[in-house]
C-alpha atoms as a PDB file:
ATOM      1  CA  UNK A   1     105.695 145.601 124.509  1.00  0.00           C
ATOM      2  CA  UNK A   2     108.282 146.483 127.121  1.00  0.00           C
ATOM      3  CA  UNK A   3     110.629 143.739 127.949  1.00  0.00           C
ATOM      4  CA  UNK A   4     114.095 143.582 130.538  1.00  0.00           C
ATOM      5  CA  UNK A   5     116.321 141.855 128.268  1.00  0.00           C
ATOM      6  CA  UNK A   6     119.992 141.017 129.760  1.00  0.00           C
ATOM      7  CA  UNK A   7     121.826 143.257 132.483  1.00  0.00           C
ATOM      8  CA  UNK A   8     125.203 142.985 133.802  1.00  0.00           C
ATOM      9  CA  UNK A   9     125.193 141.194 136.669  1.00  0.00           C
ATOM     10  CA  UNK A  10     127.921 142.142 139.763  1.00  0.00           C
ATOM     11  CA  UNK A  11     130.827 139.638 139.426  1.00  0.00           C
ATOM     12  CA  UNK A  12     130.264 136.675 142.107  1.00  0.00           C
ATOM     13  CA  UNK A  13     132.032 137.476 145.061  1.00  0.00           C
ATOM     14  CA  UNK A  14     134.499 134.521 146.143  1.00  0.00           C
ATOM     15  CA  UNK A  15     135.935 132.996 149.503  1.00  0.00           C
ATOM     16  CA  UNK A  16     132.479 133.404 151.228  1.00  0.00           C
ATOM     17  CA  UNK A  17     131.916 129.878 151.844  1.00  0.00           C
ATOM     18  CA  UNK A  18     134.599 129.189 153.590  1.00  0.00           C
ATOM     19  CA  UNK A  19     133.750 131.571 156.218  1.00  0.00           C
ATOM     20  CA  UNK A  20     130.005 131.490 155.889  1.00  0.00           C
ATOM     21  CA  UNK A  21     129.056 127.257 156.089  1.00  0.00           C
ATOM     22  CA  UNK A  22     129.630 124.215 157.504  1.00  0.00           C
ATOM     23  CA  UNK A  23     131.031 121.156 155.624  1.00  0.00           C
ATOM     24  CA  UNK A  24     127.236 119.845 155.438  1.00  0.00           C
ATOM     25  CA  UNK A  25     126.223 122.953 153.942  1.00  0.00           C
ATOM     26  CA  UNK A  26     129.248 122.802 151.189  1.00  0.00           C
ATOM     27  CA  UNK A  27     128.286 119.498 149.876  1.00  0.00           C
ATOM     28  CA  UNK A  28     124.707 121.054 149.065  1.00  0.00           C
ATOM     29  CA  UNK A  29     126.431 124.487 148.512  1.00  0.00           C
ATOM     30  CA  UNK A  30     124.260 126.231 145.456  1.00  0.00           C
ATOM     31  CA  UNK A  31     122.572 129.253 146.916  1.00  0.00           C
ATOM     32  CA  UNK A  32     122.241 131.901 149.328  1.00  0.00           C
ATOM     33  CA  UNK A  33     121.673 130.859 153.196  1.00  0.00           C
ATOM     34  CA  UNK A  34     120.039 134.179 153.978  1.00  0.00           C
ATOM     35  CA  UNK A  35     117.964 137.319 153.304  1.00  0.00           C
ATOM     36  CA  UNK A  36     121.201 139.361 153.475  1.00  0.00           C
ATOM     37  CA  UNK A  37     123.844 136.768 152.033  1.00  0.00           C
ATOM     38  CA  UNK A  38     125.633 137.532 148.836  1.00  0.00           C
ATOM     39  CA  UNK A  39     125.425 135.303 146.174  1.00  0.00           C
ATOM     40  CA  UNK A  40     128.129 132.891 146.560  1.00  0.00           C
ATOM     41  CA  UNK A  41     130.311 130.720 144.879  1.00  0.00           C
ATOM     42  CA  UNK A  42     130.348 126.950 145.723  1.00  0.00           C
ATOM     43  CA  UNK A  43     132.848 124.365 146.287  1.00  0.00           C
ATOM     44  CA  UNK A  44     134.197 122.821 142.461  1.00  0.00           C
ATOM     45  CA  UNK A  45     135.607 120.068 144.700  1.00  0.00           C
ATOM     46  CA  UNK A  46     132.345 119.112 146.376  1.00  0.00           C
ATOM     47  CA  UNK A  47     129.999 120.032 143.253  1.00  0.00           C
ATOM     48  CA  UNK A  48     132.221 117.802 141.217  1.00  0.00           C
ATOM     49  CA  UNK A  49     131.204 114.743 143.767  1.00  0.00           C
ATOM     50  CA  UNK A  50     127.646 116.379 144.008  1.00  0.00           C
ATOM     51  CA  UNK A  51     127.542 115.843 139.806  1.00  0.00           C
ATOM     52  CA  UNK A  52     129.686 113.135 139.110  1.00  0.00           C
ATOM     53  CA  UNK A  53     128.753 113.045 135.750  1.00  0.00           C
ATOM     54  CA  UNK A  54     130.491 114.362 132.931  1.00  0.00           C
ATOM     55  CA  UNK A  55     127.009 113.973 130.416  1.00  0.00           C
ATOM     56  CA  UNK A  56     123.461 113.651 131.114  1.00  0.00           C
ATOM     57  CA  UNK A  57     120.922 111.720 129.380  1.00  0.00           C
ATOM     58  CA  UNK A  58     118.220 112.441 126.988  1.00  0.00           C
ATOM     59  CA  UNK A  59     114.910 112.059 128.507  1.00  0.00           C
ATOM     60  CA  UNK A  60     112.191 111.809 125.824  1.00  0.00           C
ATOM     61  CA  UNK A  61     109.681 114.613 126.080  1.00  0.00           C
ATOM     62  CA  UNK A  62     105.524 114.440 126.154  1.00  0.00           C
ATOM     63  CA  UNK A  63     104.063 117.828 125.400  1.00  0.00           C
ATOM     64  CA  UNK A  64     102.083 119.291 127.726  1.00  0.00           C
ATOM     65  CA  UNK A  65      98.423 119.697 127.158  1.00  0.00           C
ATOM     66  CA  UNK A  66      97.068 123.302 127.600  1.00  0.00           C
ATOM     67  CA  UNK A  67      94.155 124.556 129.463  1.00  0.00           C
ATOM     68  CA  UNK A  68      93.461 127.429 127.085  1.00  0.00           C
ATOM     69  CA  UNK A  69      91.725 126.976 123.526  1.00  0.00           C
ATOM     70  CA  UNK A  70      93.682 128.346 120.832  1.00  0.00           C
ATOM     71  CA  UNK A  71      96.776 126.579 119.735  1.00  0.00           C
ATOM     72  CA  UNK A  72      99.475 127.472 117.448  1.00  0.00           C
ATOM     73  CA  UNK A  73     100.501 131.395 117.979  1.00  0.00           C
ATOM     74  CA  UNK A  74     103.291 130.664 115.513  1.00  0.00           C
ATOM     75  CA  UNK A  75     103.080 128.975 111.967  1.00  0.00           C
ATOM     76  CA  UNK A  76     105.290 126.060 111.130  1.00  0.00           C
ATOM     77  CA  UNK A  77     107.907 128.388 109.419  1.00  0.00           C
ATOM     78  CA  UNK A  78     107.925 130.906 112.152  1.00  0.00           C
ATOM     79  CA  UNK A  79     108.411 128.260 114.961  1.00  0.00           C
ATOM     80  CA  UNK A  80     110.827 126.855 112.851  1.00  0.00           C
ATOM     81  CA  UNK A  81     112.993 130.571 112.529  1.00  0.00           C
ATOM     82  CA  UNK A  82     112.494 131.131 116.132  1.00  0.00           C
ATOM     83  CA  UNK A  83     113.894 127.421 117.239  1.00  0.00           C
ATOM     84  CA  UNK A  84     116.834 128.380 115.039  1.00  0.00           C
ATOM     85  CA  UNK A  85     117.592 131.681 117.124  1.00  0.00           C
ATOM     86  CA  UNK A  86     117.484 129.929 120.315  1.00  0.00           C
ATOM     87  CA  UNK A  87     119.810 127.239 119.179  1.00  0.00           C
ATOM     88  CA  UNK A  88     122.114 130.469 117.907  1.00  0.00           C
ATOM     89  CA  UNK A  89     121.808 131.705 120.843  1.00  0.00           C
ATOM     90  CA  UNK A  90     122.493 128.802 122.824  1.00  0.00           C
ATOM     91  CA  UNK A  91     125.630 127.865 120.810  1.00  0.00           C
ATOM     92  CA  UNK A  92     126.671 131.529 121.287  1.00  0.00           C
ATOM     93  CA  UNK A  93     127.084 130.797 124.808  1.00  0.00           C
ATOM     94  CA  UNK A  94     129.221 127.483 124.390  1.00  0.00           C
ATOM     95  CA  UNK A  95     127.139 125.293 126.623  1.00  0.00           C
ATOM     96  CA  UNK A  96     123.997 123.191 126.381  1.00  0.00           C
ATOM     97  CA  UNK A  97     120.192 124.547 127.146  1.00  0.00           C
ATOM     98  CA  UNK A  98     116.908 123.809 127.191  1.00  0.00           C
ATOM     99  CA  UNK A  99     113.658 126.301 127.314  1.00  0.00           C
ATOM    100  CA  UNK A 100     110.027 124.973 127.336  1.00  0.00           C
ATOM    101  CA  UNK A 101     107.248 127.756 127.550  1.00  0.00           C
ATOM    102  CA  UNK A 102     103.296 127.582 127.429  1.00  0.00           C
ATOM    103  CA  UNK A 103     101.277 130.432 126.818  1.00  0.00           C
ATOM    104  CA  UNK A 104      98.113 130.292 129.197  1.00  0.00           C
ATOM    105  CA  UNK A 105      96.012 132.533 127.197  1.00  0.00           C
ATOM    106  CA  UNK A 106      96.493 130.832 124.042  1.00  0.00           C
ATOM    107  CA  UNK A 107      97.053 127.581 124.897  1.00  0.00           C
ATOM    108  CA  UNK A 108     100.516 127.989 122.726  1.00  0.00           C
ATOM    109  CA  UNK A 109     104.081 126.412 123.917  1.00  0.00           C
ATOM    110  CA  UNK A 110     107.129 126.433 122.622  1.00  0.00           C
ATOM    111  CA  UNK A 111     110.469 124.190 123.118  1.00  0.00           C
ATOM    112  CA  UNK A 112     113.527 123.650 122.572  1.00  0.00           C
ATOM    113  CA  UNK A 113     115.585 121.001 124.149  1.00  0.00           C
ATOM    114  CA  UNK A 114     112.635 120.442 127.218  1.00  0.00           C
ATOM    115  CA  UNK A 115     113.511 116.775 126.490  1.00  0.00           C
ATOM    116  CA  UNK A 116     117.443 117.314 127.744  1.00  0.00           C
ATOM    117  CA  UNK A 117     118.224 116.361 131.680  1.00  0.00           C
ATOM    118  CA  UNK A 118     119.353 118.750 133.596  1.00  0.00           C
ATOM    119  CA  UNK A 119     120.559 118.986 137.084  1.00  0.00           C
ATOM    120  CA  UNK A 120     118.277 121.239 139.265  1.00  0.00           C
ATOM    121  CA  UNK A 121     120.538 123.082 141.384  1.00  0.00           C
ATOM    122  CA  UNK A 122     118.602 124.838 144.165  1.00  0.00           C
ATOM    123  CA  UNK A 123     115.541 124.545 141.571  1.00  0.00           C
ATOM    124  CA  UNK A 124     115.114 121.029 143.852  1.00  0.00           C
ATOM    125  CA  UNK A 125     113.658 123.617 146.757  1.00  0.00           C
ATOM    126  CA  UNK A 126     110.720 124.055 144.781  1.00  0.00           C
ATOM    127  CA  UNK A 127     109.754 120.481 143.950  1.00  0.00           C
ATOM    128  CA  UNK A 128     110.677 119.697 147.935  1.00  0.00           C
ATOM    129  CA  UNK A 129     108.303 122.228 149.160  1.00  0.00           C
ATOM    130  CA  UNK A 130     105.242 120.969 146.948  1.00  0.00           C
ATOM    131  CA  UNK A 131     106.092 117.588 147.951  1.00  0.00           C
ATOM    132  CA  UNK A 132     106.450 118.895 151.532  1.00  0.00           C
ATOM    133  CA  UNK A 133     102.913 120.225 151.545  1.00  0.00           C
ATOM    134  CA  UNK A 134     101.388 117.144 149.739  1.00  0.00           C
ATOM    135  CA  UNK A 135     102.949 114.886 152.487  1.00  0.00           C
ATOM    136  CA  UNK A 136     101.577 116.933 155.283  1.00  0.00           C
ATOM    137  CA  UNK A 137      98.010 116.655 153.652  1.00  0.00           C
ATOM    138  CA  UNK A 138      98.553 112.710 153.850  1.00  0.00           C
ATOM    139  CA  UNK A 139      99.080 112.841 157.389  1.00  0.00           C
ATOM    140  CA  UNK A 140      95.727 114.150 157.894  1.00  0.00           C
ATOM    141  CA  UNK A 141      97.504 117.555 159.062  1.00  0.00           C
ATOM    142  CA  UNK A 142      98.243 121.776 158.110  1.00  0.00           C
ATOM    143  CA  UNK A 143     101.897 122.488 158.034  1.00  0.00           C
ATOM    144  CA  UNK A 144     103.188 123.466 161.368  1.00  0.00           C
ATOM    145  CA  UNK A 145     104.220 127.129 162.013  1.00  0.00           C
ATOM    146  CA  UNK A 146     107.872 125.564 161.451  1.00  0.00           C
ATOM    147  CA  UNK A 147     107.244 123.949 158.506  1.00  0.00           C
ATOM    148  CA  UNK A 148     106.029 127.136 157.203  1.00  0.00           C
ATOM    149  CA  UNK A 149     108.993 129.059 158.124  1.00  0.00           C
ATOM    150  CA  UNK A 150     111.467 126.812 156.931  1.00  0.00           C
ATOM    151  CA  UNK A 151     109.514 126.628 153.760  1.00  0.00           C
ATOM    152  CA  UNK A 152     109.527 130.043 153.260  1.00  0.00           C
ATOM    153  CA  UNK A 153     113.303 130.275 153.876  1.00  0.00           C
ATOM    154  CA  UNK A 154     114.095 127.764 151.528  1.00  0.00           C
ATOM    155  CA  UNK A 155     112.223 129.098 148.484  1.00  0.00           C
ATOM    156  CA  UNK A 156     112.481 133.235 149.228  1.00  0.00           C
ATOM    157  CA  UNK A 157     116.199 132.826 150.341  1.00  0.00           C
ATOM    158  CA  UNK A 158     117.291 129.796 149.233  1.00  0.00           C
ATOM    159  CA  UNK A 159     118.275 128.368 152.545  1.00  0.00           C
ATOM    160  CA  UNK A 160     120.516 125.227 152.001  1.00  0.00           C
ATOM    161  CA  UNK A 161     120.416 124.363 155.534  1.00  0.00           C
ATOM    162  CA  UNK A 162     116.831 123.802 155.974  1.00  0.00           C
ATOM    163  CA  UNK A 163     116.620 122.166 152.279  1.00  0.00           C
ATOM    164  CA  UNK A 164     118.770 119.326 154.011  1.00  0.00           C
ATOM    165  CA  UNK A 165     116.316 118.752 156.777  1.00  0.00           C
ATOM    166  CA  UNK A 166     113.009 119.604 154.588  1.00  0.00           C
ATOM    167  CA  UNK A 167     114.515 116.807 151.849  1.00  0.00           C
ATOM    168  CA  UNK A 168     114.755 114.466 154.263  1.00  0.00           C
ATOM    169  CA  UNK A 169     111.395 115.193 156.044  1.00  0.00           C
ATOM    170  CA  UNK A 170     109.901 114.350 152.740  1.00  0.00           C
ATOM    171  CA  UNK A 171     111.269 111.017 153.014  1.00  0.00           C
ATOM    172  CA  UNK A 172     114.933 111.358 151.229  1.00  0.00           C
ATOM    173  CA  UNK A 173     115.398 109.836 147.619  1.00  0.00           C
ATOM    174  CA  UNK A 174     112.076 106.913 148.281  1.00  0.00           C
ATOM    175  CA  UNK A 175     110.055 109.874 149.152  1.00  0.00           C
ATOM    176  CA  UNK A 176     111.162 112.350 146.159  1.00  0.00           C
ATOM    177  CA  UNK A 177     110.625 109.565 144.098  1.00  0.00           C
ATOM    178  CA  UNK A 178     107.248 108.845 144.998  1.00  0.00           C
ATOM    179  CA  UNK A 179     106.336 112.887 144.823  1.00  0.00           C
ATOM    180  CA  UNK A 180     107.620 113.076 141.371  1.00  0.00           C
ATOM    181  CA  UNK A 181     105.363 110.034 140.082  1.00  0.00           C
ATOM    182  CA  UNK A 182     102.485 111.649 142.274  1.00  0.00           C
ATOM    183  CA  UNK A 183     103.229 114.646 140.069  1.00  0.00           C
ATOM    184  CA  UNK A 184     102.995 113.166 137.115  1.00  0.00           C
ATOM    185  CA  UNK A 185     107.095 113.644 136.087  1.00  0.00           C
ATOM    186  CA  UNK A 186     108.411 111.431 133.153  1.00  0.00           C
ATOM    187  CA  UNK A 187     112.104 112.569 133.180  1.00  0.00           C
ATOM    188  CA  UNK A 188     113.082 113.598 136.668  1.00  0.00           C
ATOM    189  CA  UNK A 189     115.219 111.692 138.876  1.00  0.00           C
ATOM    190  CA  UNK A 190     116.578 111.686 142.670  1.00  0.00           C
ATOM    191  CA  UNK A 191     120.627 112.112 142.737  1.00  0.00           C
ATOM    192  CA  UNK A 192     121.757 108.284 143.934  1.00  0.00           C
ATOM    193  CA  UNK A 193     123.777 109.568 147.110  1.00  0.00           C
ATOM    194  CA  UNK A 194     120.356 111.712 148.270  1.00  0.00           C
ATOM    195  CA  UNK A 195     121.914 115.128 147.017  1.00  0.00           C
ATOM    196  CA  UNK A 196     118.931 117.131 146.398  1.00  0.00           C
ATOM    197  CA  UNK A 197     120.815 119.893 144.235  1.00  0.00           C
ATOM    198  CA  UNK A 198     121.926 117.205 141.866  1.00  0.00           C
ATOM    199  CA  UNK A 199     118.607 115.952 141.024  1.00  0.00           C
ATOM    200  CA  UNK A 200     118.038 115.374 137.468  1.00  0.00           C
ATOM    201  CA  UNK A 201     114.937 116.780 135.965  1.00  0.00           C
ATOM    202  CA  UNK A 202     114.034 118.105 132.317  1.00  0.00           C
ATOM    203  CA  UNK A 203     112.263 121.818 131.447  1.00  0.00           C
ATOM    204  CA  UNK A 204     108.937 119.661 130.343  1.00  0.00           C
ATOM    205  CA  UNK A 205     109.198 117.856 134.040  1.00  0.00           C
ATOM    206  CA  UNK A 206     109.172 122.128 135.157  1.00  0.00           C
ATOM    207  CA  UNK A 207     106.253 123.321 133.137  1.00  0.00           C
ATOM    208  CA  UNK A 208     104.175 120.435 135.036  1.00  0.00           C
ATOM    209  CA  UNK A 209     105.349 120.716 138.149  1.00  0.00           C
ATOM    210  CA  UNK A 210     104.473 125.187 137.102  1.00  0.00           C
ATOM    211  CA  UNK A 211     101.294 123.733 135.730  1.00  0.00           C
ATOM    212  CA  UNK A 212     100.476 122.363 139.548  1.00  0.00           C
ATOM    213  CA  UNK A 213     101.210 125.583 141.187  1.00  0.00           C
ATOM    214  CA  UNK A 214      99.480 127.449 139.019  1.00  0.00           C
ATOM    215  CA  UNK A 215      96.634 125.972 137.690  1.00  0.00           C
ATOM    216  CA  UNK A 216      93.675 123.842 139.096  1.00  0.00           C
ATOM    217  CA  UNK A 217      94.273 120.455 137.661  1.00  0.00           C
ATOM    218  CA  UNK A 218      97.191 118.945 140.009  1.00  0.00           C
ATOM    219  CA  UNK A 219      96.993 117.624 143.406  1.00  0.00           C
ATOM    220  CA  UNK A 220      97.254 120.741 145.213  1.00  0.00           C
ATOM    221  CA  UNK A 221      94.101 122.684 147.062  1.00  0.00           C
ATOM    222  CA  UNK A 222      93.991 126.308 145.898  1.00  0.00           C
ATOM    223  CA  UNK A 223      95.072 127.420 149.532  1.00  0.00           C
ATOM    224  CA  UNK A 224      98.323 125.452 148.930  1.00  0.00           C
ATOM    225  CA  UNK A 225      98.696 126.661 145.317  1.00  0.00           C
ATOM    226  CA  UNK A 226      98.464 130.011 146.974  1.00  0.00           C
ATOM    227  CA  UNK A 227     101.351 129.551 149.768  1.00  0.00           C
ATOM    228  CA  UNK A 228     103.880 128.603 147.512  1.00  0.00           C
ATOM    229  CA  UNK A 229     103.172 131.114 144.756  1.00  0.00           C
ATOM    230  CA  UNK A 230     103.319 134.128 147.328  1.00  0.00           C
ATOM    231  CA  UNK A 231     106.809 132.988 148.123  1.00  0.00           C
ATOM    232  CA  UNK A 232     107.527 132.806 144.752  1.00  0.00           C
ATOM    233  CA  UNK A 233     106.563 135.795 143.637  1.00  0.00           C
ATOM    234  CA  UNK A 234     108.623 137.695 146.890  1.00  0.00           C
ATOM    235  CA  UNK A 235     111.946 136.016 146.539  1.00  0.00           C
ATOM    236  CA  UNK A 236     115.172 137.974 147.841  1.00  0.00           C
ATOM    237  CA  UNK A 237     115.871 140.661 145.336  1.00  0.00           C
ATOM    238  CA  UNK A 238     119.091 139.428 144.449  1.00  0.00           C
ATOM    239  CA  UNK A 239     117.624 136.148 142.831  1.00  0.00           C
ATOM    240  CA  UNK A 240     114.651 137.755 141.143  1.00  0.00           C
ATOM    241  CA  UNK A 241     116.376 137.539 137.525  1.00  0.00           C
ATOM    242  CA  UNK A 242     115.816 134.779 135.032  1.00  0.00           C
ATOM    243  CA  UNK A 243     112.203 134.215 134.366  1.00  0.00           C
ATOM    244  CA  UNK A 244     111.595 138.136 135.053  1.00  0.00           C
ATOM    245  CA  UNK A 245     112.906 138.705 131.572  1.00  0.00           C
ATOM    246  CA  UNK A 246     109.524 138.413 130.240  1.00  0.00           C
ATOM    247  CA  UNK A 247     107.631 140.708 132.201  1.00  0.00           C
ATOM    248  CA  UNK A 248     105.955 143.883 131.839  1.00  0.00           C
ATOM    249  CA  UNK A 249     105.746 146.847 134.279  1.00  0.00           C
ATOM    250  CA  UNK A 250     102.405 145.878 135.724  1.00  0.00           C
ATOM    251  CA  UNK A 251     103.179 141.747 135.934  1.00  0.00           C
ATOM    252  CA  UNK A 252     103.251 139.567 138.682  1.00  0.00           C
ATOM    253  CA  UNK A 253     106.446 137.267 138.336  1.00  0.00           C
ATOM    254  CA  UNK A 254     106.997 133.572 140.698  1.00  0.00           C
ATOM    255  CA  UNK A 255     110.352 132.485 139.856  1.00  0.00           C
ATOM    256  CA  UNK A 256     113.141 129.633 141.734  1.00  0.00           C
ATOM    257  CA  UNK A 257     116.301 129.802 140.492  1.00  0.00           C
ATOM    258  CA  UNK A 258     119.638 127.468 140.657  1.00  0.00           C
ATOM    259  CA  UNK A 259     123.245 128.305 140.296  1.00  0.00           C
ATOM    260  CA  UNK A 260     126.700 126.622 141.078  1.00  0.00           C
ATOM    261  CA  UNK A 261     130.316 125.640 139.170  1.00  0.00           C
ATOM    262  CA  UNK A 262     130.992 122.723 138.280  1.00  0.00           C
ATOM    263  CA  UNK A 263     134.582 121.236 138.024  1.00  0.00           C
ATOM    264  CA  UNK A 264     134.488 118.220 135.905  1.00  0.00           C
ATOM    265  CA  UNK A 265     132.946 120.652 133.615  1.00  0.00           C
ATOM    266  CA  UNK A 266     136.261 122.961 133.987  1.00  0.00           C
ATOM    267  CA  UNK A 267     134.415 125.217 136.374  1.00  0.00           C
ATOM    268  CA  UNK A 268     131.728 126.165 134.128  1.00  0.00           C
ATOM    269  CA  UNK A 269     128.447 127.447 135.636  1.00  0.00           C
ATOM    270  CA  UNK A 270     124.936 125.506 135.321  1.00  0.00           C
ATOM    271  CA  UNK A 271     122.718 128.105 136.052  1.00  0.00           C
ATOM    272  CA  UNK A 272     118.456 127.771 135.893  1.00  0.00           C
ATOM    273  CA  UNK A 273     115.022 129.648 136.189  1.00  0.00           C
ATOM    274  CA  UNK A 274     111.912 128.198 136.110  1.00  0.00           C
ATOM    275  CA  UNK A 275     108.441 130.598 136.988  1.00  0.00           C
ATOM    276  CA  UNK A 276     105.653 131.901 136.039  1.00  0.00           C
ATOM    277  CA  UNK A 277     104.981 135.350 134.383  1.00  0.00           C
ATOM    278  CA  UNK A 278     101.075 136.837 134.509  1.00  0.00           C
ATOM    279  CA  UNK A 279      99.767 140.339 133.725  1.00  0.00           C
ATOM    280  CA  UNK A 280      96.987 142.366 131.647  1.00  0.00           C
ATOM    281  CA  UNK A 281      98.892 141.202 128.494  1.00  0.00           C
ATOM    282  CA  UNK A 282     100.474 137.775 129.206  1.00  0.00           C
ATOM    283  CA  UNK A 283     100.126 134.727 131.035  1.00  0.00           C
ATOM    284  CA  UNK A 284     103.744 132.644 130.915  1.00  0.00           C
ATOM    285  CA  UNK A 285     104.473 129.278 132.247  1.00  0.00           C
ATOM    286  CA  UNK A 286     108.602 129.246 131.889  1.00  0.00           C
ATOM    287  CA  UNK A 287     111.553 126.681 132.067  1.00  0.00           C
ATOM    288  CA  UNK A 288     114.750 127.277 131.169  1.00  0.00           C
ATOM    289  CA  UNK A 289     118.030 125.222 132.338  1.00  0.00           C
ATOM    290  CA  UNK A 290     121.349 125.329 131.516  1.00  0.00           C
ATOM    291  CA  UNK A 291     124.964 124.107 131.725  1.00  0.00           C
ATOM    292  CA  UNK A 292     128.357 124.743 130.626  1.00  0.00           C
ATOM    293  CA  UNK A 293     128.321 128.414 131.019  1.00  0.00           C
ATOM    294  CA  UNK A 294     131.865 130.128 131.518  1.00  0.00           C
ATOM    295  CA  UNK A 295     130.796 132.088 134.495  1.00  0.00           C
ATOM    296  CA  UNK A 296     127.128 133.251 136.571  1.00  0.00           C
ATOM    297  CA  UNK A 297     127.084 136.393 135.049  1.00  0.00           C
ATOM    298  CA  UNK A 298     126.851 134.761 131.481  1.00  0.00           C
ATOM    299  CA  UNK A 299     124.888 132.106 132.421  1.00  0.00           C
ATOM    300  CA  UNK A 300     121.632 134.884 134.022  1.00  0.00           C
ATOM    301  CA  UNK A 301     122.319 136.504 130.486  1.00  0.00           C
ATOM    302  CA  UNK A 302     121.787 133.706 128.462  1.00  0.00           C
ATOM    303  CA  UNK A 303     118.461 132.510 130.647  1.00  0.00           C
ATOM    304  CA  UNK A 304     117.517 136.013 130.435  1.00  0.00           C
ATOM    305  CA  UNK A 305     118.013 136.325 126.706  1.00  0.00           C
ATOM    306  CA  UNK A 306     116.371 132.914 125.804  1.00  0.00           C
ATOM    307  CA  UNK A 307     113.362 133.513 127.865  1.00  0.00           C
ATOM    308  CA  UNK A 308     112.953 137.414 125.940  1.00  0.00           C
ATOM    309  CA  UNK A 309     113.558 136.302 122.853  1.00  0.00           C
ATOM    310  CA  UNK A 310     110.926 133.385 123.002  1.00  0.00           C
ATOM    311  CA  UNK A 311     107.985 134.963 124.460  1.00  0.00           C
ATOM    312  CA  UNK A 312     108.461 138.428 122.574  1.00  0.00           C
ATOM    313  CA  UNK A 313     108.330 136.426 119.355  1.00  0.00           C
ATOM    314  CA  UNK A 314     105.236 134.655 120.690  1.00  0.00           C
ATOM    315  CA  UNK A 315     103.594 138.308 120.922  1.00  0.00           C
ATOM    316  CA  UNK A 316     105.317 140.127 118.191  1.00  0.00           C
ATOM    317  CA  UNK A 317     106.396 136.931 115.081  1.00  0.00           C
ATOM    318  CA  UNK A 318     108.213 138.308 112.094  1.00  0.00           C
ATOM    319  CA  UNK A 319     105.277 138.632 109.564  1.00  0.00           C
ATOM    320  CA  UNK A 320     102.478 138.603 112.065  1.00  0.00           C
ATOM    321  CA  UNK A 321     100.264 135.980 113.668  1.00  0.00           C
ATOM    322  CA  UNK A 322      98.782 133.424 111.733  1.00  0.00           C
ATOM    323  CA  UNK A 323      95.626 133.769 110.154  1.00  0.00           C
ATOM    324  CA  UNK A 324      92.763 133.009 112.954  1.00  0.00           C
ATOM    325  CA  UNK A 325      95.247 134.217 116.163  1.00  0.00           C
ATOM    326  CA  UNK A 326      95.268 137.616 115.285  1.00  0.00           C
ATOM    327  CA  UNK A 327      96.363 138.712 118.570  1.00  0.00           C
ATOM    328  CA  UNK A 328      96.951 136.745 121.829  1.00  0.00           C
ATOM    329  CA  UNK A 329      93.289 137.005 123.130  1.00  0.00           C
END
């Protein structure tokens, strides 16, 4: 089946945000501000006081249960080969990384480090805007015609400047806190100063907050699953990489992404995708963060390659499917 593995990536332009945002904006600094705006390079000195911390925690996983029948795609000794790949292919790349990925036609998933914390980057602008609409719902209310514009620029253009009024509309670290129990997440955590892109979450934490946007089971009405998705699946060009690695020519991809250096880390890039994949042939729930990259460009390659090589073995294992999944249907 046809798969975009890895492509260069232009080199990250620098200088931009000192010309482009405000001191504000450079604490939060981790995305685009704009349709138009390059992709830029944030502030070591401020990331290093957005993410103080030299290590993250382990956060213990719970699997995910699937709405599919099915089960196992892959027997123990192929699951077993293709954990080993990723973790080559992870220590390849120098830094740490974590995948988790359920198949919705099979009920299958695969993982591999989904119980690590990571920090979310501009990944945070997705959780905010579910929270966002789940709080407006409580108030007895629609979103306003604002609200729905500022949503839209945070998640299809990764505005950082409405993030930091939509994060504290949602109530600031009390009110992220209470969203993220309300969403049923066991490992993800509100940075202590209230900076949104250091929020610490875990790829299981992503596949159920993908799981609520995607399927029927979570707190969300299927008009509000709807919203967010179609500004998923439309983000600016320029960030549509990551979690598109696994699609075909006729798929529909949703994606957020989250990039920025990170100086306690010797500039090193943590760099994240989390989406959805569905088409004719598949039907992909994907997390994949990661830290410690040496620059963007490697850091999109290595999300990219992870979420190919997992999900192309999950169609195509070495030997064949088990006996009784013959195919993926």
């Amino acid at each position: 089946m046809p798969r975009r593995f890895p492509a260069d990536i232009p080199p990250v332009p620098r200088g931009l945000s000192a010309l482009l945002v405000t001191a504000l904006t450079l604490l939060l600094a981790v995305s685009p501000s704009g349709p138009s705006a390059a992709l830029p390079e944030a502030d070591p000195a401020v990331v290093r006081a957005m993410l103080s911390e030299s290590t993250l925690p382990l956060i213990p996983f719970a699997p995910v249960t699937a709405p599919a029948t099915g089960g196992a795609v892959l027997t123990q000794s192929q699951y077993e080969d293709l954990d080993a790949r990723v973790a080559e292919i992870i220590d390849r790349g120098g830094g740490r990384a974590g995948i988790a990925v359920q198949d919705l036609h099979t009920g299958a998933t695969f993982s591999h480090g989904a119980q690590e914390g990571f920090a979310t980057a501009s990944v945070a602008k997705l959780m905010i805007a579910t929270m966002l609409v789940l709080r407006a719902r409580d108030e007895g209310r629609e979103l306003t015609a604002v609200e729905r514009s500022q949503i839209e620029a945070m998640i299809r253009y990764s505005d950082n400047d409405v993030t930091n009024g939509l994060y504290t509309r949602i109530g600031y670290n009390p009110g992220f806190a209470e969203g993220a129990e309300r969403l049923g997440f066991t490992g993800t955590e509100p940075q202590p100063n209230g900076v949104w892109g250091g929020t610490l979450t875990t790829p299981a934490d992503q596949i159920r907050l993908l799981r609520t946007l995607y399927t029927a089971e979570g707190p969300l009405t299927a008009d509000e699953r709807s919203h967010i998705r179609g500004l998923m699946e439309s983000v600016a060009p320029e960030q549509a990489w990551g979690v598109s690695a696994a699609a075909g020519p006729q798929d529909v991809v949703g994606l957020k992404n989250g990039w920025t250096p990170r100086e306690f880390d010797g500039g090193r890039w943590l760099v994240n995708s989390v989406g959805y994949v569905a088409g004719p042939e598949r039907q992909y729930l994907i997390a994949v963060m990661s830290e410690g990259n040496r620059d963007y460009t490697s850091g999109v390659a290595l999300v990219e390659e992870l979420v190919a090589t997992v999900t192309s073995t999950l169609e195509d294992p070495p030997g064949g499917h088990p006996a009784g999944h013959p195919g993926r249907w």
